[in-house]
N, C-alpha and C. Protein backbone atom coordinates (compact mmCIF):
# COMPACT_ATOMS: atom_id res chain seq x y z
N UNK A 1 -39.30 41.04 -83.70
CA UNK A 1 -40.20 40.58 -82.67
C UNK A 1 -39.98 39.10 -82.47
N UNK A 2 -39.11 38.58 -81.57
CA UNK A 2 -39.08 37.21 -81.14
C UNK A 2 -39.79 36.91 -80.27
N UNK A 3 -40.92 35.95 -80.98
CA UNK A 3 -41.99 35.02 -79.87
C UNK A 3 -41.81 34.31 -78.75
N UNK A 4 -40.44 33.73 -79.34
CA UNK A 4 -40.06 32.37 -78.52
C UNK A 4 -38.86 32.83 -78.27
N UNK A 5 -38.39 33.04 -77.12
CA UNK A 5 -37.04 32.77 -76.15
C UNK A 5 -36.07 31.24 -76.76
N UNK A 6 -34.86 31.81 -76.37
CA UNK A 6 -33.92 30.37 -77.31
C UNK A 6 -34.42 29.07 -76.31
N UNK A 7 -34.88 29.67 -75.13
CA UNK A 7 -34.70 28.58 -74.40
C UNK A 7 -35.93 27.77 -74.68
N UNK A 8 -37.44 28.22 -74.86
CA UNK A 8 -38.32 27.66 -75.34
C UNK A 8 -37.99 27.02 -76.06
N UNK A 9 -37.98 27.68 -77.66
CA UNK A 9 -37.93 27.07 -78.33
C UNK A 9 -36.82 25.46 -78.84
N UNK A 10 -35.26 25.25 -77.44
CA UNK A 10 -35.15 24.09 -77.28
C UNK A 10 -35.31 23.37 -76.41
N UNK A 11 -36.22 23.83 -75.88
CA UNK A 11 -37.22 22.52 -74.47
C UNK A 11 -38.35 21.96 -75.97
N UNK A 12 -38.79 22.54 -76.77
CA UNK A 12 -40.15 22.18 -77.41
C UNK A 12 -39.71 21.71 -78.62
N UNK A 13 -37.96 21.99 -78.89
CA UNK A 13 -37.95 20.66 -79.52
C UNK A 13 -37.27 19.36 -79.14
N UNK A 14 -36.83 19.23 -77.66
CA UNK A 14 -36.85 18.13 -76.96
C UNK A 14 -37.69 17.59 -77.18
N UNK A 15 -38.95 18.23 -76.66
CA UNK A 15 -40.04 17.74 -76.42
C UNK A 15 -40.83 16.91 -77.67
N UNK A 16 -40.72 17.57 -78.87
CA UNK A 16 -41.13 16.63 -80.44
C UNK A 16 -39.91 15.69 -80.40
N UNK A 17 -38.96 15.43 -80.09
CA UNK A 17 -37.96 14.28 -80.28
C UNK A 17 -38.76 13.40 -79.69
N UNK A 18 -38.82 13.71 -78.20
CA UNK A 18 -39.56 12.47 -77.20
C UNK A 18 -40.67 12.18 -78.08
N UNK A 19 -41.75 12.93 -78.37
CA UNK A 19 -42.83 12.70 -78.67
C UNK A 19 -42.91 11.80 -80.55
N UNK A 20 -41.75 12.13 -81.01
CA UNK A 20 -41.65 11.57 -82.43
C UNK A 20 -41.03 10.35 -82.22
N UNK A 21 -40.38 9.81 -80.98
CA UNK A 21 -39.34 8.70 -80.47
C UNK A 21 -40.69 7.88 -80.02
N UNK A 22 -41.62 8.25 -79.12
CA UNK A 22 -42.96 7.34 -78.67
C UNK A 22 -43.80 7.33 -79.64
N UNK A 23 -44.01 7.79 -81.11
CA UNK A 23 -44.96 7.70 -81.73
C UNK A 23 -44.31 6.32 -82.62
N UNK A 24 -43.25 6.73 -83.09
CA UNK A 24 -42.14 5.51 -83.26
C UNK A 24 -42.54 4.11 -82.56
N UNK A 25 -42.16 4.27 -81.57
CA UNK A 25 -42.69 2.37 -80.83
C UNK A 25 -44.17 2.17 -80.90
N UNK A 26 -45.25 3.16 -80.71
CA UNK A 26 -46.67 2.17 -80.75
C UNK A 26 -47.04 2.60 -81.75
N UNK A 27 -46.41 2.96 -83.22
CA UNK A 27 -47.37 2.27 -84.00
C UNK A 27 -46.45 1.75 -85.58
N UNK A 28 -45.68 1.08 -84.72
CA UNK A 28 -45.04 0.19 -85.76
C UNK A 28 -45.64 -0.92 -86.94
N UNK A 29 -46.81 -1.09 -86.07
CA UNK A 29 -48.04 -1.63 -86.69
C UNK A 29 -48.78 -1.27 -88.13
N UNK A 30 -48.95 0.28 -88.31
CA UNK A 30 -49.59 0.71 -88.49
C UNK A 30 -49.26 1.23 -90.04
N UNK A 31 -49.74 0.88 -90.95
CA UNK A 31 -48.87 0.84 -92.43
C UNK A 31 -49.29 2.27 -92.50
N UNK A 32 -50.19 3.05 -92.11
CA UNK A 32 -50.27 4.28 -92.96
C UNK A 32 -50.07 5.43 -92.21
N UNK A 33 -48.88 4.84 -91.48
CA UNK A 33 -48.22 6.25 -90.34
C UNK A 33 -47.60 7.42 -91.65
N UNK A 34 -48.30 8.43 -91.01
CA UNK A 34 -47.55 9.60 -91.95
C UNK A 34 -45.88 9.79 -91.89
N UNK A 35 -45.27 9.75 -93.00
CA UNK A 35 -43.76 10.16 -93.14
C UNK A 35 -43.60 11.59 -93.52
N UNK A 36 -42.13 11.91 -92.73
CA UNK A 36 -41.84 13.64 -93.52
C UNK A 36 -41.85 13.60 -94.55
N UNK A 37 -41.62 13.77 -96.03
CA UNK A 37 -41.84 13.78 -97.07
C UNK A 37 -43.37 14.15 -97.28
N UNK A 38 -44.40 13.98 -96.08
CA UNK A 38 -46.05 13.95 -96.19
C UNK A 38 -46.05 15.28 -96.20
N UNK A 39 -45.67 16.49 -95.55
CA UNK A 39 -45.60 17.53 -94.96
C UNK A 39 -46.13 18.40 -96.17
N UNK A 40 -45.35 18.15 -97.67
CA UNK A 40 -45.88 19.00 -98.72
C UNK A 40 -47.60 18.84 -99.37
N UNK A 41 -47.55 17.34 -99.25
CA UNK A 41 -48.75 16.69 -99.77
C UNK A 41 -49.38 17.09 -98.50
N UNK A 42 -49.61 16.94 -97.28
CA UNK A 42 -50.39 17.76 -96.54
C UNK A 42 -50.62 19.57 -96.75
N UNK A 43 -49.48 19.81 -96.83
CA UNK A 43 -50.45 21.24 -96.80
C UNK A 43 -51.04 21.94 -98.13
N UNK A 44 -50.41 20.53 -99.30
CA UNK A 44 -51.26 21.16 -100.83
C UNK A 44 -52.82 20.90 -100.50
N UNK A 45 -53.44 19.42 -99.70
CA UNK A 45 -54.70 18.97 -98.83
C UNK A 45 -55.14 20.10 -98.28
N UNK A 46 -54.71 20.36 -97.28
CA UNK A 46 -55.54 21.25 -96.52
C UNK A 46 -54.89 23.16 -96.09
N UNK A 47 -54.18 23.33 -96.93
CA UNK A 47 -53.80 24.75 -96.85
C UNK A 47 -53.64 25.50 -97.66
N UNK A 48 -53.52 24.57 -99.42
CA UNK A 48 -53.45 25.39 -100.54
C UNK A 48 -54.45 26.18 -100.79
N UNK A 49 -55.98 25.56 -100.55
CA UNK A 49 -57.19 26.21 -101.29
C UNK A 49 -57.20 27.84 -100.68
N UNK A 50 -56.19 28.10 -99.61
CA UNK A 50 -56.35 29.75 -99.32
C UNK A 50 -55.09 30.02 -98.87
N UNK A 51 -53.92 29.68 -98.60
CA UNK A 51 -52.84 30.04 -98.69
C UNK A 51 -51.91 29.93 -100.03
N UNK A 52 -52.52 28.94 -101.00
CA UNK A 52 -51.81 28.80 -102.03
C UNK A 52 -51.07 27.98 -102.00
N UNK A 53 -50.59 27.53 -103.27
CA UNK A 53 -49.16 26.49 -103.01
C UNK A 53 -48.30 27.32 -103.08
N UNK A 54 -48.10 28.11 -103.03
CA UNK A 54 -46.70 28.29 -102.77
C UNK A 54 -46.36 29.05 -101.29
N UNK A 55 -47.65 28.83 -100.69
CA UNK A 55 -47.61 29.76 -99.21
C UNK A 55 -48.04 31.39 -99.17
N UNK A 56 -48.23 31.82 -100.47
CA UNK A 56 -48.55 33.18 -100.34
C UNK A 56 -49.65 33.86 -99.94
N UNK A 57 -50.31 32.96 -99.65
CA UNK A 57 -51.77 33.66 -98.80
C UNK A 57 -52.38 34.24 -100.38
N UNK A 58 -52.35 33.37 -101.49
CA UNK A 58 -52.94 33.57 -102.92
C UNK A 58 -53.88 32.39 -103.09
N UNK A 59 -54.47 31.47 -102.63
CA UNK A 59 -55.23 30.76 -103.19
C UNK A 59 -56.47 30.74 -103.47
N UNK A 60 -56.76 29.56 -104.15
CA UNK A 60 -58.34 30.08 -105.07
C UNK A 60 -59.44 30.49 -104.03
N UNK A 61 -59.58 30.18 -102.58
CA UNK A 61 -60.65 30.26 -101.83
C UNK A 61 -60.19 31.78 -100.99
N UNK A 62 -58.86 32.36 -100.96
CA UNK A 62 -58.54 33.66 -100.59
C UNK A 62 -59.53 34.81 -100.14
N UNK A 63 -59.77 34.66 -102.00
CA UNK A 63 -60.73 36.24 -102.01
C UNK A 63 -62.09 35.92 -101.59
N UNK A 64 -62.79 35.15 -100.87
CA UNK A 64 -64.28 34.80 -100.56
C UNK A 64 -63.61 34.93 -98.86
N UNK A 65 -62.75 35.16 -98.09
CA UNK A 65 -62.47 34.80 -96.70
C UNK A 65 -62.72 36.76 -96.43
N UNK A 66 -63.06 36.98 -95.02
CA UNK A 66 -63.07 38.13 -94.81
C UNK A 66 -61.77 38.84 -94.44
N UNK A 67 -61.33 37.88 -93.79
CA UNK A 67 -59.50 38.58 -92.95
C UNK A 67 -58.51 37.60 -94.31
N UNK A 68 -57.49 38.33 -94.76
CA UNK A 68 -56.99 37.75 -95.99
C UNK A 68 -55.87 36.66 -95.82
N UNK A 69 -56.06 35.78 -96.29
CA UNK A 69 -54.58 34.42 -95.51
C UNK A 69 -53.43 35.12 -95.59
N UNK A 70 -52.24 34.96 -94.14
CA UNK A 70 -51.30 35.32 -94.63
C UNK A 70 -50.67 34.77 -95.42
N UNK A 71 -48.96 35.50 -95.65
CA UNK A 71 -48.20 34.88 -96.43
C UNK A 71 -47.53 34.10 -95.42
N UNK A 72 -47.11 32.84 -95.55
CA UNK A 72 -46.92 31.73 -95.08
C UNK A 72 -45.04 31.97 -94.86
N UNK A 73 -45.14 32.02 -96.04
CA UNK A 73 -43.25 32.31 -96.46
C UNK A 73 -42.79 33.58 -95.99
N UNK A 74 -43.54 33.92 -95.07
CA UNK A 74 -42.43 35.41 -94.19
C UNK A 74 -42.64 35.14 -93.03
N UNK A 75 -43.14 34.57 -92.43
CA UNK A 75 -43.10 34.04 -91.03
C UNK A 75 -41.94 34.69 -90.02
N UNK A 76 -40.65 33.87 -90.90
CA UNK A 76 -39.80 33.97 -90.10
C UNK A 76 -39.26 35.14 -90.55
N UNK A 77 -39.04 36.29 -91.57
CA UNK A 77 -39.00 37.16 -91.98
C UNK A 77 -39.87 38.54 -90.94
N UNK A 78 -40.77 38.39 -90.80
CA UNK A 78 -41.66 39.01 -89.59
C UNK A 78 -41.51 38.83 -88.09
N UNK A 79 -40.62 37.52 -87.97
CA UNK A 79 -39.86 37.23 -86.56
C UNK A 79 -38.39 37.52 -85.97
N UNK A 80 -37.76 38.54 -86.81
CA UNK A 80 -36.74 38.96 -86.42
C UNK A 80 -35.62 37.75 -87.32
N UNK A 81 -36.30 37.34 -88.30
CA UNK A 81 -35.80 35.63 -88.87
C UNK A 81 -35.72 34.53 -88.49
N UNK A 82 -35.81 34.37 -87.57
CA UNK A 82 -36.57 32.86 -86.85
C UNK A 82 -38.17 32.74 -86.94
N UNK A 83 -37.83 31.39 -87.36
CA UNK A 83 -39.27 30.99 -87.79
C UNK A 83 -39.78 30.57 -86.28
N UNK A 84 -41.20 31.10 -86.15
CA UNK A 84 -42.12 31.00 -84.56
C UNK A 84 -43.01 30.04 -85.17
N UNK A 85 -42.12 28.62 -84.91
CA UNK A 85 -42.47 27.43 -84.49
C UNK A 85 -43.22 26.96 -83.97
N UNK A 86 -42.96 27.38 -82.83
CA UNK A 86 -44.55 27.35 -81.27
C UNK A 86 -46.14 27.57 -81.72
N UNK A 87 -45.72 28.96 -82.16
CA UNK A 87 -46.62 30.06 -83.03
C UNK A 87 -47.57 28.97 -84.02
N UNK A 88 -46.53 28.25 -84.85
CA UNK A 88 -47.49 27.81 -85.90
C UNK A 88 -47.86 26.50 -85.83
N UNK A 89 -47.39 25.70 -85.08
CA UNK A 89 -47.69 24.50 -84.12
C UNK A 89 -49.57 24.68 -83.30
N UNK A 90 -48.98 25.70 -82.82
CA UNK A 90 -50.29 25.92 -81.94
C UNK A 90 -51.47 26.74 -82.84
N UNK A 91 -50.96 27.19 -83.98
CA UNK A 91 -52.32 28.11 -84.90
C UNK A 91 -53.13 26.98 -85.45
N UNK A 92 -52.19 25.65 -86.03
CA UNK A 92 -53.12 24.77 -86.63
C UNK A 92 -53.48 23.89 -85.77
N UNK A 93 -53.03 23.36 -84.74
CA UNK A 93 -53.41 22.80 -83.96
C UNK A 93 -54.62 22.85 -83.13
N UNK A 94 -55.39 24.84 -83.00
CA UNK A 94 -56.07 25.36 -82.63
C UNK A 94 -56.44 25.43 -81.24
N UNK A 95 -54.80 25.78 -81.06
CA UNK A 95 -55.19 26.38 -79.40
C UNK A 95 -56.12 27.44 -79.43
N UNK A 96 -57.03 27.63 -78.38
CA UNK A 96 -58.06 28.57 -78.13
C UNK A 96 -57.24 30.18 -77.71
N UNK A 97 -55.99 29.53 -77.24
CA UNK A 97 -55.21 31.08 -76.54
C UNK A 97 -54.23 31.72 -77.88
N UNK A 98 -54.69 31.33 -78.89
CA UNK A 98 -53.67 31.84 -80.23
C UNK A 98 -54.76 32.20 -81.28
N UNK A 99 -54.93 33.45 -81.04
CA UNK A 99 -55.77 34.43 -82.35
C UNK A 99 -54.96 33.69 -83.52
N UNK A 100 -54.94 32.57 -84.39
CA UNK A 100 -54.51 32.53 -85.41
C UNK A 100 -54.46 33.42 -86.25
N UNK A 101 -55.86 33.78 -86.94
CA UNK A 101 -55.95 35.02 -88.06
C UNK A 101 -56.78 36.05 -88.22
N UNK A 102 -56.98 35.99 -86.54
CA UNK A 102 -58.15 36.84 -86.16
C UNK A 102 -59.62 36.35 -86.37
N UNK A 103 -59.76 35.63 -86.49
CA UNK A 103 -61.32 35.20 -87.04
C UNK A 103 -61.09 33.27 -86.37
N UNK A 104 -62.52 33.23 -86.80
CA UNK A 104 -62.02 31.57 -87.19
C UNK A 104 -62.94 30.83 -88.06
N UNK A 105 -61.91 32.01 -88.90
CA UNK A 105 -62.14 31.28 -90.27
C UNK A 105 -61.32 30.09 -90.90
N UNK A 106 -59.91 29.81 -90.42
CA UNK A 106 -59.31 29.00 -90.69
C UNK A 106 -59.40 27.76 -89.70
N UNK A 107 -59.81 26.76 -90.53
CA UNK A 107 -60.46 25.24 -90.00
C UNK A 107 -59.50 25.05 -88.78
N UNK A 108 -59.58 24.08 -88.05
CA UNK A 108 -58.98 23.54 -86.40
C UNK A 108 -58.27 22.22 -87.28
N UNK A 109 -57.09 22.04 -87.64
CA UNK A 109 -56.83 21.15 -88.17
C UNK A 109 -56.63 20.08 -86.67
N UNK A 110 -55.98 20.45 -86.08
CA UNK A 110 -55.46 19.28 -84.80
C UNK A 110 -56.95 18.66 -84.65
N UNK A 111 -58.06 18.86 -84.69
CA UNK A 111 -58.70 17.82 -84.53
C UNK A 111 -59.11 16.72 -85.59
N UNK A 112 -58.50 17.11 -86.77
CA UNK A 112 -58.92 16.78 -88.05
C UNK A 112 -57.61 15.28 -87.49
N UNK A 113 -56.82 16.09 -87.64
CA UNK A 113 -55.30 14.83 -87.40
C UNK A 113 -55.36 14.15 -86.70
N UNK A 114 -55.95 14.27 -85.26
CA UNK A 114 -56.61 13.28 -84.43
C UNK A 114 -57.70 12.51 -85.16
N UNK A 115 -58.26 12.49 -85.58
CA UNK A 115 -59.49 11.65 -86.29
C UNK A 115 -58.52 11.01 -87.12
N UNK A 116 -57.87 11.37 -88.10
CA UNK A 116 -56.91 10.46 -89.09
C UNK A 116 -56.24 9.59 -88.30
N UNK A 117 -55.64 9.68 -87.15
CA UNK A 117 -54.77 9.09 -86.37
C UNK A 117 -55.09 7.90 -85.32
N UNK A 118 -56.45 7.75 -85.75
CA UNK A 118 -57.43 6.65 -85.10
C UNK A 118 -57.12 6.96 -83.82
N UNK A 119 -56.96 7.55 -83.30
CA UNK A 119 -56.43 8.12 -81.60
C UNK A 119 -55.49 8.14 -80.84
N UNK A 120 -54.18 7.90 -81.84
CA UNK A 120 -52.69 7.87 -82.24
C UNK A 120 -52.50 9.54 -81.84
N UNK A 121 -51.98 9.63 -80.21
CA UNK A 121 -51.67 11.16 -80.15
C UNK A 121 -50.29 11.19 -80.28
N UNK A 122 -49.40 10.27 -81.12
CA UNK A 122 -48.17 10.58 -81.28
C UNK A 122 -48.32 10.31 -82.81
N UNK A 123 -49.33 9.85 -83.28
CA UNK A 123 -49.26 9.81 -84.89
C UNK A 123 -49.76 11.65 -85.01
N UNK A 124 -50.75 11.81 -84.80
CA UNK A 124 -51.10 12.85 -84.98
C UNK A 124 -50.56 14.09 -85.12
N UNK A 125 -49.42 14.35 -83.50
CA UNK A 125 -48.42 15.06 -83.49
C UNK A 125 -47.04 15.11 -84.50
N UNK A 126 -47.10 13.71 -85.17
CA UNK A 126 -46.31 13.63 -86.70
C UNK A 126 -46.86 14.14 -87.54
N UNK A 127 -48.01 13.82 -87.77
CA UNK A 127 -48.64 14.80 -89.23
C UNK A 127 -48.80 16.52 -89.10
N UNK A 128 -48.59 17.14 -87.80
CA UNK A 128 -48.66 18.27 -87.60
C UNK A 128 -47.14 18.56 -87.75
N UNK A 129 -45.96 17.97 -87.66
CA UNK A 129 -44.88 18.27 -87.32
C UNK A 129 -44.13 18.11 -88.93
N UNK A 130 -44.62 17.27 -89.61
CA UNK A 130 -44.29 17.14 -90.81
C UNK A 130 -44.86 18.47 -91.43
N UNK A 131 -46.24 19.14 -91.25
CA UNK A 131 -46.79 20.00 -91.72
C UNK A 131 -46.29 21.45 -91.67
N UNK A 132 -45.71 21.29 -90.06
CA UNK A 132 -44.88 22.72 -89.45
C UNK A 132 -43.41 22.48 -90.22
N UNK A 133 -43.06 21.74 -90.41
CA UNK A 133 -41.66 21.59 -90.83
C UNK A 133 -41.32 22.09 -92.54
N UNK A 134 -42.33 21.87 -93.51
CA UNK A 134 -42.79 21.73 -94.57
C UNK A 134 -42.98 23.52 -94.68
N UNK A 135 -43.85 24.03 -93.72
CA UNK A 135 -43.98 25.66 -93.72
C UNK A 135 -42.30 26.14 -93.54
N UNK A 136 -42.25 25.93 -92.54
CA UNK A 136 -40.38 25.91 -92.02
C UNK A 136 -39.83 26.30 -93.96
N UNK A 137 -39.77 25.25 -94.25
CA UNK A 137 -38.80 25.22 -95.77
C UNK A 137 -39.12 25.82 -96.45
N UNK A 138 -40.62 26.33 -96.50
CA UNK A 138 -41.14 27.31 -97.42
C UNK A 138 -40.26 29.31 -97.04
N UNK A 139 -39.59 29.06 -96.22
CA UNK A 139 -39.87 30.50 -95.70
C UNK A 139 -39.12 31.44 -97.18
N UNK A 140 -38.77 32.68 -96.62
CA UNK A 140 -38.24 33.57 -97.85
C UNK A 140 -36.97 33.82 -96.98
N UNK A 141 -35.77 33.47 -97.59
CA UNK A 141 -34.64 33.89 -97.46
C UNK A 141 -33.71 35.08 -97.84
């Protein structure tokens, strides 16, 4: 089941170049711009307590949720092997048009990252991209 068409999926990562290239110039300033390397330490923060660290949809807050976390690390395994990028961009981000996990039970992080980002919508879009990228490496090969 492929989500994303080849062609989507390289317009949208044009589109994070541009957007990681402008987050780049305004906030050069800014000592506590998130770096990739953040991506793991973000999602042990805010995704371990029910996906687990290791992505398996095992963590300690799991068994108290009604719909069960997925496993993180088959993603792309469940996508025909491409990881649906778009897909998981937009689940944490909390588009309204993406049933993440059926419920919503799993927090709206994109507004969380906006608040960290003092109103930095290209910082923000880094800490989500470091976060998607970080799932990315987790997958099962």
């Amino acid at each position: 089941m492929n989500l994303f068409p080849a062609v989507g999926v390289a317009t949208f990562g044009a589109i994070s170049v541009l957007v990681l290239m402008a987050a780049d110039d305004t906030q050069k300033t800014t000592a506590s711009r998130p770096s990739p390397a953040e991506g793991r330490a973000m999602f042990i923060a805010y995704c371990a307590s029910c996906h687990g660290t290791s992505g398996k949809g095992d963590g300690p807050a799991a068994a108290a949720l009604k719909t069960p976390p997925p496993d993180l690390t088959m993603l792309s395994a469940h996508n025909d092997g491409k990881f649906p990028e778009r897909h998981v961009y937009s689940a944490i981000r909390g588009d309204p048009n993406v049933p993440a996990h059926g419920s919503a039970e799993m927090p709206v992080w994109g507004v969380v990252f906006a608040k960290m980002s003092r109103g930095s919508s290209g910082e923000a879009l880094l800490r989500l991209s470091n976060l998607v990228t970080y799932i990315r490496s987790i997958q099962a090969k």
